[in-house]
N, C-alpha and C. Protein backbone atom coordinates (compact mmCIF):
# COMPACT_ATOMS: atom_id res chain seq x y z
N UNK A 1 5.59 14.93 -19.64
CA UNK A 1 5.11 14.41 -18.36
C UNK A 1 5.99 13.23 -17.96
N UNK A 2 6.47 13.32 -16.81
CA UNK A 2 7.44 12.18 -16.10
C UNK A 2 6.79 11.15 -15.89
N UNK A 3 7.32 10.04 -15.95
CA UNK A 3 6.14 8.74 -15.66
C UNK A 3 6.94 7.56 -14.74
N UNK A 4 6.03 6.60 -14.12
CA UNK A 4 6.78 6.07 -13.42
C UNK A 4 7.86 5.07 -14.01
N UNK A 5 7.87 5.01 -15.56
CA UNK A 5 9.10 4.17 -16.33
C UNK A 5 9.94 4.68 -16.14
N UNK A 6 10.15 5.79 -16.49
CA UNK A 6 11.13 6.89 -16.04
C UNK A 6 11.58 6.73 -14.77
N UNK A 7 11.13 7.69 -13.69
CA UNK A 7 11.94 6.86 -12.59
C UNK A 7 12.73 5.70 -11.87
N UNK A 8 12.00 4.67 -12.84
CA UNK A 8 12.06 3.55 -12.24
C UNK A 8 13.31 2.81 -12.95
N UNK A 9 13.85 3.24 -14.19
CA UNK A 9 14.82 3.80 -14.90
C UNK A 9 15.89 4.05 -14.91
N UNK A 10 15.40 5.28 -14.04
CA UNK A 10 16.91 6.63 -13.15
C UNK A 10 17.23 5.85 -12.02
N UNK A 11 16.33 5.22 -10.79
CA UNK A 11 16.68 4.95 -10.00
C UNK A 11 17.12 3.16 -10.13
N UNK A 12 17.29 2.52 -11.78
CA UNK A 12 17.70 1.11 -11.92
C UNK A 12 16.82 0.06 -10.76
N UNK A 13 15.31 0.29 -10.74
CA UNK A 13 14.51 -0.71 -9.71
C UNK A 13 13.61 -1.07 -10.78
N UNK A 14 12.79 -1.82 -10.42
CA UNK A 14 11.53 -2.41 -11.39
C UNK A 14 10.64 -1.74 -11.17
N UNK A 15 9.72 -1.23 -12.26
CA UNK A 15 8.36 -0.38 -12.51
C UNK A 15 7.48 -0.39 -11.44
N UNK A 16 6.77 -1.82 -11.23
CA UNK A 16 5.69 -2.31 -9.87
C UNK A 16 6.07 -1.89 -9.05
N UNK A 17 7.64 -1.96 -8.35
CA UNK A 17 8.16 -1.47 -7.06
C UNK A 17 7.91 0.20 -6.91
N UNK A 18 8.09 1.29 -7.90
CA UNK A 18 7.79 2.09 -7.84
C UNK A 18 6.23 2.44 -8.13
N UNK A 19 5.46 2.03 -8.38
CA UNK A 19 4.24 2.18 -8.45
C UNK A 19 3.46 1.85 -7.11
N UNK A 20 4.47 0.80 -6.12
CA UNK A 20 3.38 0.28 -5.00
C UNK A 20 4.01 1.40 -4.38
N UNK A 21 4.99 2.16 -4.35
CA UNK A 21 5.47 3.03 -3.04
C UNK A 21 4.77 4.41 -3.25
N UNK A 22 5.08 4.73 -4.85
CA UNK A 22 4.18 5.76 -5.23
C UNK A 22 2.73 6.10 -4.89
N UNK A 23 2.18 4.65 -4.81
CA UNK A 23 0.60 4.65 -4.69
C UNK A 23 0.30 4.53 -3.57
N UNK A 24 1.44 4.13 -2.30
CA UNK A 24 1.11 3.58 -1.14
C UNK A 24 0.38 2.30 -1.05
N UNK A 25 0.74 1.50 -1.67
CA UNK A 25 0.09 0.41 -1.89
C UNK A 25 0.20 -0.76 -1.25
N UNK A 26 -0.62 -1.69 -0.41
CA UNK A 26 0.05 -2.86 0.48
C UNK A 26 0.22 -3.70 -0.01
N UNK A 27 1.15 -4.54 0.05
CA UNK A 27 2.34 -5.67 0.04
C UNK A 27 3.38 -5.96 0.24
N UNK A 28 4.70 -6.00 -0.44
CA UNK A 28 5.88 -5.80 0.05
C UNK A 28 6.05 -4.65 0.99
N UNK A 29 7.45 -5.00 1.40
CA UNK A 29 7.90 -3.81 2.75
C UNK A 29 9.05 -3.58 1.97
N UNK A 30 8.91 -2.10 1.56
CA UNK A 30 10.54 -1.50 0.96
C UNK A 30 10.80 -1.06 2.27
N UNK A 31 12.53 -0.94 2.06
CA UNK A 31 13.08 0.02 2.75
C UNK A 31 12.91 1.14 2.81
N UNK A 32 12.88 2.25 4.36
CA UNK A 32 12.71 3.05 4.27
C UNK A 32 13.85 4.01 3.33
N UNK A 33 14.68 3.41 2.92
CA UNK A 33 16.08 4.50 2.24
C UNK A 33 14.94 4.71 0.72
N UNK A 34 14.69 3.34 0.17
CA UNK A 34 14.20 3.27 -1.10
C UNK A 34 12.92 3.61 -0.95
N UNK A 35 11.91 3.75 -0.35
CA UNK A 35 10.52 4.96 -0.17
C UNK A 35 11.04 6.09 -0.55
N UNK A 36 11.81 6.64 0.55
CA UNK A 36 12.31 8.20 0.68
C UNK A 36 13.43 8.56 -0.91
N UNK A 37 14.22 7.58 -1.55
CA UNK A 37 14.87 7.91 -2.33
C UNK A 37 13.41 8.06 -3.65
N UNK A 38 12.65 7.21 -4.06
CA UNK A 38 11.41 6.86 -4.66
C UNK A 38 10.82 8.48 -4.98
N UNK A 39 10.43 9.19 -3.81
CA UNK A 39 9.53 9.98 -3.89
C UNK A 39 10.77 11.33 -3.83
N UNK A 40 11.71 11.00 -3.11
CA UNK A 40 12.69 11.91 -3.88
C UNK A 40 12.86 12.17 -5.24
N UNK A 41 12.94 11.40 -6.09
CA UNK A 41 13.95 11.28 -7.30
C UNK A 41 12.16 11.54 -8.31
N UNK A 42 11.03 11.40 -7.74
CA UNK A 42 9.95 11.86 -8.50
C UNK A 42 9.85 13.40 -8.19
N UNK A 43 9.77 13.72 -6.92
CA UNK A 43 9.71 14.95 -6.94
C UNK A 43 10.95 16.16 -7.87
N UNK A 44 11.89 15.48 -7.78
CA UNK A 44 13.11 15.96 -8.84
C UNK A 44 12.48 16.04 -10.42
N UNK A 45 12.03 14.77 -10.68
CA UNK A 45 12.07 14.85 -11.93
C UNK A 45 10.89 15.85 -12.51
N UNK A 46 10.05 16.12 -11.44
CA UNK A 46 8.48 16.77 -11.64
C UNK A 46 7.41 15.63 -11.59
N UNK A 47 7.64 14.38 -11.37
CA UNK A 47 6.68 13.42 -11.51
C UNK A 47 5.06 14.30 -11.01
N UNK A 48 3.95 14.04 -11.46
CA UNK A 48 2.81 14.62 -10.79
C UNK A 48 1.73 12.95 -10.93
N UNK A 49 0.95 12.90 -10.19
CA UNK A 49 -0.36 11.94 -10.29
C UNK A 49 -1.21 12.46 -11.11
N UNK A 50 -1.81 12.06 -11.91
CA UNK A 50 -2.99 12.06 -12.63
C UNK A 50 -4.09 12.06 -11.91
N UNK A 51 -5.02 12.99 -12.12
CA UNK A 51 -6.03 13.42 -10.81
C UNK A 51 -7.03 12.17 -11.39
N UNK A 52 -7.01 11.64 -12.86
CA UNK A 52 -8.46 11.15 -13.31
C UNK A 52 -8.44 9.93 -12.66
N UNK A 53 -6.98 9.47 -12.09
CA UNK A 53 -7.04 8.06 -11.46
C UNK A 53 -7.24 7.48 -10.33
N UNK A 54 -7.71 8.95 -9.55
CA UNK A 54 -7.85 9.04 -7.91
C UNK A 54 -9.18 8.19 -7.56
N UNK A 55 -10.31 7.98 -8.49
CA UNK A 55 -11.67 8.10 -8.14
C UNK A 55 -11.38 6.56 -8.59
N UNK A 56 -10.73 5.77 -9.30
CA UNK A 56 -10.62 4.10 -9.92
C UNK A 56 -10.13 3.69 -8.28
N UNK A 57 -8.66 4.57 -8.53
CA UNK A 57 -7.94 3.76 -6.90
C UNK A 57 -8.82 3.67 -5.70
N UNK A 58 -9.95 4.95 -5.31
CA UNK A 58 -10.55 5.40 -4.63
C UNK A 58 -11.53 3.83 -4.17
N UNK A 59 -12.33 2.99 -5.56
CA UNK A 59 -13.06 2.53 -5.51
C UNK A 59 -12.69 0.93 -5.46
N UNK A 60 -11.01 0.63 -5.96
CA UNK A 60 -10.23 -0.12 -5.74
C UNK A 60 -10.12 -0.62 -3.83
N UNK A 61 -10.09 0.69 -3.01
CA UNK A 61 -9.66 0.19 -1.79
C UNK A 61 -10.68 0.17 -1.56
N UNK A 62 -12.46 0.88 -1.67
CA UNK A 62 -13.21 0.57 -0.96
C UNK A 62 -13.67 -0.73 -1.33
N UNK A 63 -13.04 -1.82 -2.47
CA UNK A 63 -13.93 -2.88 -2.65
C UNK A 63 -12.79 -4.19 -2.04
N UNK A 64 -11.46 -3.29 -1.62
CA UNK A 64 -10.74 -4.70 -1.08
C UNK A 64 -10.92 -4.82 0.73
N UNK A 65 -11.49 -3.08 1.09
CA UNK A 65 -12.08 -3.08 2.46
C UNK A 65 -13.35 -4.08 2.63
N UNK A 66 -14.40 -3.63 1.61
CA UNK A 66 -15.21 -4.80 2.14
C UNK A 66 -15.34 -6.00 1.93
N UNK A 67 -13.96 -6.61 1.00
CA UNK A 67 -14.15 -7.82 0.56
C UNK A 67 -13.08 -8.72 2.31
N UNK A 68 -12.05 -7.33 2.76
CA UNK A 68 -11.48 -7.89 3.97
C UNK A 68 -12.93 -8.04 5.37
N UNK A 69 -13.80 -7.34 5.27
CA UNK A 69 -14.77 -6.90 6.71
C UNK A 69 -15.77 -8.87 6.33
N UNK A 70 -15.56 -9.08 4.92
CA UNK A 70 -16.62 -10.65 4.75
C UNK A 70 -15.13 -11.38 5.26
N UNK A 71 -14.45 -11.61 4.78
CA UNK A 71 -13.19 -12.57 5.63
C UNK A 71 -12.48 -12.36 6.67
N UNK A 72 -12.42 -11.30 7.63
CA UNK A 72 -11.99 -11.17 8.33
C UNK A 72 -13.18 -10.68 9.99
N UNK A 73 -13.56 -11.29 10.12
CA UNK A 73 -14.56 -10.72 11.53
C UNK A 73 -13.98 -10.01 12.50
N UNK A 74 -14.94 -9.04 12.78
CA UNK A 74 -14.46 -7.79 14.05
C UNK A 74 -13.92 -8.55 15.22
N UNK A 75 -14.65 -9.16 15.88
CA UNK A 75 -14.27 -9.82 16.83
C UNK A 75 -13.05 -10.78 17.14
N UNK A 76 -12.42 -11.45 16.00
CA UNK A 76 -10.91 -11.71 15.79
C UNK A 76 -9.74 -11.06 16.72
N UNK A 77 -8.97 -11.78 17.13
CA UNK A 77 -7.99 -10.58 17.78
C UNK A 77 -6.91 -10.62 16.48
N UNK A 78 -5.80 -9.71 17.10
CA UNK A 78 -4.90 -9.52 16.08
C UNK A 78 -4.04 -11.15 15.73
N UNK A 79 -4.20 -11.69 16.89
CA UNK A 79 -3.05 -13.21 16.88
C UNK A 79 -3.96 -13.92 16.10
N UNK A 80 -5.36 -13.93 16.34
CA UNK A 80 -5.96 -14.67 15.92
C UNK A 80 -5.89 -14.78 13.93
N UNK A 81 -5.80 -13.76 13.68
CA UNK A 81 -5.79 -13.12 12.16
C UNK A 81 -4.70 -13.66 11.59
N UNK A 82 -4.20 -13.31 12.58
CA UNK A 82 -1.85 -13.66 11.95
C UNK A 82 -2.13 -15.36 11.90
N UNK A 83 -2.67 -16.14 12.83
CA UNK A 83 -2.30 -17.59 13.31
C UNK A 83 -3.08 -18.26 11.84
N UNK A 84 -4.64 -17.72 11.83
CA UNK A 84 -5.15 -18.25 10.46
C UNK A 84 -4.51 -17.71 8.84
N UNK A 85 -4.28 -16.50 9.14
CA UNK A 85 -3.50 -16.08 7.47
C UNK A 85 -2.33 -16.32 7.21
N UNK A 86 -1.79 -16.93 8.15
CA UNK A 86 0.16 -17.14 8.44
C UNK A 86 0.63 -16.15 8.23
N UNK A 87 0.09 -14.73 8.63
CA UNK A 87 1.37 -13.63 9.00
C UNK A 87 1.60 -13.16 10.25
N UNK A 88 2.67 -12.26 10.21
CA UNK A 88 3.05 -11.97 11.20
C UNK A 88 2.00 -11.12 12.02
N UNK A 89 2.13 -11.01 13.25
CA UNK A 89 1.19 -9.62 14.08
C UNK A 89 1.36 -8.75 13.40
N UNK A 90 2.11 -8.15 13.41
CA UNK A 90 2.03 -6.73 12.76
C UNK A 90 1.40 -6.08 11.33
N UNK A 91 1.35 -7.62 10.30
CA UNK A 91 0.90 -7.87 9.17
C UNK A 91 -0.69 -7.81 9.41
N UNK A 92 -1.18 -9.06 10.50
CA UNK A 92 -2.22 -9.00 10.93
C UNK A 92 -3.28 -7.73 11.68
N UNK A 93 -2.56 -6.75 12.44
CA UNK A 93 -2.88 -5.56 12.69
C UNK A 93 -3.11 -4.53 11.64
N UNK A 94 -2.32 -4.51 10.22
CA UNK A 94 -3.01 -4.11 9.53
C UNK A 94 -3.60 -4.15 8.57
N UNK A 95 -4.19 -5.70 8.65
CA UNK A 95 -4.86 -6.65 7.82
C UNK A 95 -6.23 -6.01 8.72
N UNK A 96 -6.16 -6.01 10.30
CA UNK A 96 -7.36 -5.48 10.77
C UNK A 96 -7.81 -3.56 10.56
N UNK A 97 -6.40 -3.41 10.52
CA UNK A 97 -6.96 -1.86 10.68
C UNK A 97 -7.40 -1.05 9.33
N UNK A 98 -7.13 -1.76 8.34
CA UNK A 98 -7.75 -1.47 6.82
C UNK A 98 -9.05 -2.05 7.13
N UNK A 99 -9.56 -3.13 7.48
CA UNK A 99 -11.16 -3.31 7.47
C UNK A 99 -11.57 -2.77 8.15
N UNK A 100 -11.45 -2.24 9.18
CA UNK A 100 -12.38 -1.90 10.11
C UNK A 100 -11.75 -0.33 10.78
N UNK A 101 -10.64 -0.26 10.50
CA UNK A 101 -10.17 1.16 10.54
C UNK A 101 -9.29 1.35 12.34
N UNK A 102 -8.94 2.50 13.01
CA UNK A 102 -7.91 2.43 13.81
C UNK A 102 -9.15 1.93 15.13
N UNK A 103 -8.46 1.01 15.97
CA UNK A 103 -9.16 0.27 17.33
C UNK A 103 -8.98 1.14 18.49
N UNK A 104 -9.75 1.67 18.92
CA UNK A 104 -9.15 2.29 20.24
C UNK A 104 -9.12 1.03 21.26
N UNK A 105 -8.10 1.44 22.16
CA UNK A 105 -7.03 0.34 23.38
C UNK A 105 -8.37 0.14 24.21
C-alpha cells in the first residue's frame, strides 16, 4: 500500500504538505502546478484513501464548522470577517462559506 511518505519522497516536498492537498484541507495555498503534480504522482503510484478514516475526518469538519458558526456570526459581512481576523477577503469568504455554507447574491 502506497502511503503519503512515499509520495512525499518521490515528489522531494514535506509529508503535511501532501497530506493537506491530499485531504483538501484548509490552510496554506499550494500552487496549482504542485496540487495537480500531488494527486498526479499518487494516482501513479496507486495511492488509495483508507475508507475507515472518512467518518474521523467527517466529524473533524463538522466540529470546526460549528466551532466557526459560535465565532463567526451570520450577519458579518465578508470585510467585516477579514478586518477582525486580519485576512484577506477572499480568506474571509471562505472563512464564511465553511460555516454557514454557499450565500446566494
Amino acid at each position: 500500500m502506497v502511503t503519503q511518505v512515499q509520495i512525499a519522497k518521490r515528489l522531494g516536498i514535506d509529508v503535511s504538505s501532501v497530506n493537506k492537498i491530499l485531504n483538501r484541507m484548509p490552510g496554506p495555498v499550494f500552487r496549482k502546478e504542485t496540487i495537480q503534480l500531488v494527486f498526479k504522482t499518487a494516482a501513479k503510484m496507486g495511492y488509495r484513501f483508507r475508507e475507515d478514516t472518512k467518518p474521523l475526518l467527517k466529524r473533524r469538519v463538522e466540529a470546526l464548522e460549528a466551532a466557526l458558526r459560535e465565532i463567526v456570526p451570520s450577519v458579518l459581512s465578508v470585510d467585516e470577517i477579514a478586518t477582525r481576523c486580519g485576512v484577506q477577503p477572499a480568506r474571509a469568504a471562505e472563512i464564511k462559506e465553511l460555516a454557514y455554507g454557499k450565500q446566494s447574491a
